[in-house]
C-alpha atoms as a PDB file:
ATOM      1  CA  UNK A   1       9.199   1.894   4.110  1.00  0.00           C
ATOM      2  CA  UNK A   2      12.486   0.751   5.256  1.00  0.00           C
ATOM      3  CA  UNK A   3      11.300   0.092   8.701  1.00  0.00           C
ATOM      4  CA  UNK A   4       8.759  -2.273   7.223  1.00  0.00           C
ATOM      5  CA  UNK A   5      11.186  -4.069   5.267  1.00  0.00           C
ATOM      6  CA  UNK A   6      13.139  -4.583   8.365  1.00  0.00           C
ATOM      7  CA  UNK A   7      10.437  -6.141  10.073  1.00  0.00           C
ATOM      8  CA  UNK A   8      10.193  -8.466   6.631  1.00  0.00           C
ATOM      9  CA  UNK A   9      13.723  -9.452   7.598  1.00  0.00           C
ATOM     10  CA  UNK A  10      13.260  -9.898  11.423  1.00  0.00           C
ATOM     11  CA  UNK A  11      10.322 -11.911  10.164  1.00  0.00           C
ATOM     12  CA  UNK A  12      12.054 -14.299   7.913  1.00  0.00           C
ATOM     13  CA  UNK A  13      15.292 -14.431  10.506  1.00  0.00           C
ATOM     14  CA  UNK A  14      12.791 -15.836  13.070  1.00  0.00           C
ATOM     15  CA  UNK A  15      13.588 -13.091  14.878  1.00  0.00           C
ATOM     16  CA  UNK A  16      11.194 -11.085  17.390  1.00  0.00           C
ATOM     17  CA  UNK A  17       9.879  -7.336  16.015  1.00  0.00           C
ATOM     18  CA  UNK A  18      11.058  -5.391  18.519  1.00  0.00           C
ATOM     19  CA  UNK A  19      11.956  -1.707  18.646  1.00  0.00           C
ATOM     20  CA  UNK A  20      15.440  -2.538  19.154  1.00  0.00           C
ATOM     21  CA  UNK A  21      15.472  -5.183  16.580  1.00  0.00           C
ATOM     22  CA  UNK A  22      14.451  -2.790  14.316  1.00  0.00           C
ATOM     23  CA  UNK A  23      16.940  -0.220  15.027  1.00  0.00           C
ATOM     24  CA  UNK A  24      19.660  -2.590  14.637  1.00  0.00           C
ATOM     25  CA  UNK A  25      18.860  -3.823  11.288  1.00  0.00           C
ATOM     26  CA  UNK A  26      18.144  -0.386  10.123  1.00  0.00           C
ATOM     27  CA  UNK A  27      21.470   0.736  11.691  1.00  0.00           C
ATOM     28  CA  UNK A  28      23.242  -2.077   9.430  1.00  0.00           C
ATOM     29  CA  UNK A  29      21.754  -1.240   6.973  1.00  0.00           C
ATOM     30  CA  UNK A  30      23.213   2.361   7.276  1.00  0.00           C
ATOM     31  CA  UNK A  31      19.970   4.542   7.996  1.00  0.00           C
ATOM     32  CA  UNK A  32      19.592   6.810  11.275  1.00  0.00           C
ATOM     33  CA  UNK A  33      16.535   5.221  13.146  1.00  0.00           C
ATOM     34  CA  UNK A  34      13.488   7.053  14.322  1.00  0.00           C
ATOM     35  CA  UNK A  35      12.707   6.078  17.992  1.00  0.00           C
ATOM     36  CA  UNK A  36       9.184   6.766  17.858  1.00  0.00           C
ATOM     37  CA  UNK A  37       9.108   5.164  14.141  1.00  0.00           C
ATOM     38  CA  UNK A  38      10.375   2.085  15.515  1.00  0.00           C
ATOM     39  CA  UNK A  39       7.976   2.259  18.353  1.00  0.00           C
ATOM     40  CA  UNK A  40       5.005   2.780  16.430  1.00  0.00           C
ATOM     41  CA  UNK A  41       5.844  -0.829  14.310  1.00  0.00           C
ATOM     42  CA  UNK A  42       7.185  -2.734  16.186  1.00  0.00           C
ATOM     43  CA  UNK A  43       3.387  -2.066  18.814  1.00  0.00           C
ATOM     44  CA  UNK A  44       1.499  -2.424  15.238  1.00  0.00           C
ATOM     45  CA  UNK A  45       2.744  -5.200  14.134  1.00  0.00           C
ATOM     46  CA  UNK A  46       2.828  -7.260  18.195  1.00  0.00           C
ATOM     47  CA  UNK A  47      -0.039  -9.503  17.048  1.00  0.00           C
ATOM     48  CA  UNK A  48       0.384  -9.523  13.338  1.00  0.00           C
ATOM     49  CA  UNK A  49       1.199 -12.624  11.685  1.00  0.00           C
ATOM     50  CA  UNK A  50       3.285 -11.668   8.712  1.00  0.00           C
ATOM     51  CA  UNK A  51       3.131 -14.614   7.052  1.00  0.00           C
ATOM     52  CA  UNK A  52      -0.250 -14.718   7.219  1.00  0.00           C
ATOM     53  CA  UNK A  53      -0.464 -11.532   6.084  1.00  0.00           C
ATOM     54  CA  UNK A  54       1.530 -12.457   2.910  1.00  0.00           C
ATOM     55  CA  UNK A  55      -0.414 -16.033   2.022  1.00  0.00           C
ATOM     56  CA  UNK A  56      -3.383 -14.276   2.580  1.00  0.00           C
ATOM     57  CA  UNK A  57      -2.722 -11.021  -0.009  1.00  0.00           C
ATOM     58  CA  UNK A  58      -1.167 -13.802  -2.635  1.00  0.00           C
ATOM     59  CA  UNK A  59      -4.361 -15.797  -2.631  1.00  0.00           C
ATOM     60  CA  UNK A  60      -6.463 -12.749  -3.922  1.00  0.00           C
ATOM     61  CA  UNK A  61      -7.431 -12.462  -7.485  1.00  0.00           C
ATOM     62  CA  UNK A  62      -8.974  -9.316  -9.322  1.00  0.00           C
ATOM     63  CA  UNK A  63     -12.674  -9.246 -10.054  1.00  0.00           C
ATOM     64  CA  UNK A  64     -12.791 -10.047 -13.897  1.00  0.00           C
ATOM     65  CA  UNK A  65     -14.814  -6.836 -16.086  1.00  0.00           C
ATOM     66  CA  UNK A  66     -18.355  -7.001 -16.854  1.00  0.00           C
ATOM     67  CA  UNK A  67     -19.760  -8.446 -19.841  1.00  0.00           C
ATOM     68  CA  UNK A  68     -22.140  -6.211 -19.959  1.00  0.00           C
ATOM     69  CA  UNK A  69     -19.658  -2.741 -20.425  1.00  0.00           C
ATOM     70  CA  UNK A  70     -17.745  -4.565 -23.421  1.00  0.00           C
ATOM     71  CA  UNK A  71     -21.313  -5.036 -25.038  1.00  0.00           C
ATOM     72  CA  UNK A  72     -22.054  -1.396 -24.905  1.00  0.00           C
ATOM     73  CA  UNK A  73     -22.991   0.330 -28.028  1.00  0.00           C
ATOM     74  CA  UNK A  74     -20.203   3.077 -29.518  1.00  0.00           C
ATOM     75  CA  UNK A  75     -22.276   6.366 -28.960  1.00  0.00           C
ATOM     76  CA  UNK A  76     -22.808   5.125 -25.002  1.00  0.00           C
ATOM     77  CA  UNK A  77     -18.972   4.600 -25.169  1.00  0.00           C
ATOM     78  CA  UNK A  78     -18.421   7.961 -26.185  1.00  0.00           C
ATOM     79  CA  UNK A  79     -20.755   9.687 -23.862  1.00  0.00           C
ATOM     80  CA  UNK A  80     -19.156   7.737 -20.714  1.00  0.00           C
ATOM     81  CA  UNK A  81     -15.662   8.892 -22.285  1.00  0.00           C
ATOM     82  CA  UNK A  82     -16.853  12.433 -21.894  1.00  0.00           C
ATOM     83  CA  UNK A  83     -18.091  11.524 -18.587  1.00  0.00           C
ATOM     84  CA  UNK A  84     -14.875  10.434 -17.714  1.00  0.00           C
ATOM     85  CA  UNK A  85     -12.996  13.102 -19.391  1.00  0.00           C
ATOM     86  CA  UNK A  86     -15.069  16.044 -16.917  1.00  0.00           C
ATOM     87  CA  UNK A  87     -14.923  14.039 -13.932  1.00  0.00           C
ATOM     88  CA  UNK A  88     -11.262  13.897 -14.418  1.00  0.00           C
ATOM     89  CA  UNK A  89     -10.794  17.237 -15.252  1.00  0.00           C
ATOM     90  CA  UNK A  90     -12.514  18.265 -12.121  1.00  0.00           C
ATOM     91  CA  UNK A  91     -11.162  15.882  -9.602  1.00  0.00           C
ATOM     92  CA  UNK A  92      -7.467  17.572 -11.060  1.00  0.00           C
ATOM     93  CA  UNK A  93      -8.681  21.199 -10.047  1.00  0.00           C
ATOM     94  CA  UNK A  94      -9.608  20.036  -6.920  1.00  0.00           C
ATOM     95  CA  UNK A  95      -6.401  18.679  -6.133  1.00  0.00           C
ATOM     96  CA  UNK A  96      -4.337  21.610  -7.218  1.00  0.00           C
ATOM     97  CA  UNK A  97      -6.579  23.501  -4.809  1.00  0.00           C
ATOM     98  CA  UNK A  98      -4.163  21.538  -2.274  1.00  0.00           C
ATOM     99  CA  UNK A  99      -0.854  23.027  -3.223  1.00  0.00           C
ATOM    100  CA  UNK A 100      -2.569  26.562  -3.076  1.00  0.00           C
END
């Protein structure tokens, strides 16, 4: 994370994203940089336009909910809670299947 918040910075500065850009900011700000880290941002963001990027994610909105599920009678509600409440239940087993 800190290596994208760098990039932020170098960003803001005016400054280029380089690999050694990077590692100097991240040096001041008293972390122990990753060479191959650095690397791997500073190629993946070489055509990225990070202001772009930012006007772009602020000028999305989220869907608004269906009419339709608020309208929904209270025994359907329940059902789809139970639903819910299974699905759930499984998706958690699978996951601690994961950590063995």
């Amino acid at each position: 994370m800190e290596y994208i918040y760098a990039a932020l910075l170098l960003d803001a500065a005016g400054k280029e994203i380089s690999e050694g850009n990077l590692e100097t900011v991240l040096k001041s700000a008293g972390f122990e940089p990753n060479d191959a880290m650095a690397k791997s941002v500073a190629k993946s963001l070489k055509e990225v336009s990070i202001k772009d990027v930012i006007k772009n994610a602020q000028s999305m909105h989220a869907a608004p909910a269906p009419q339709a599920a608020q309208a929904a009678k209270p025994e359907e509600k329940k059902k789809e809670e139970k639903e819910d409440k299974v699905s759930e239940e499984e998706a958690a087993g699978g996951l601690a299947s994961l950590f063995g």
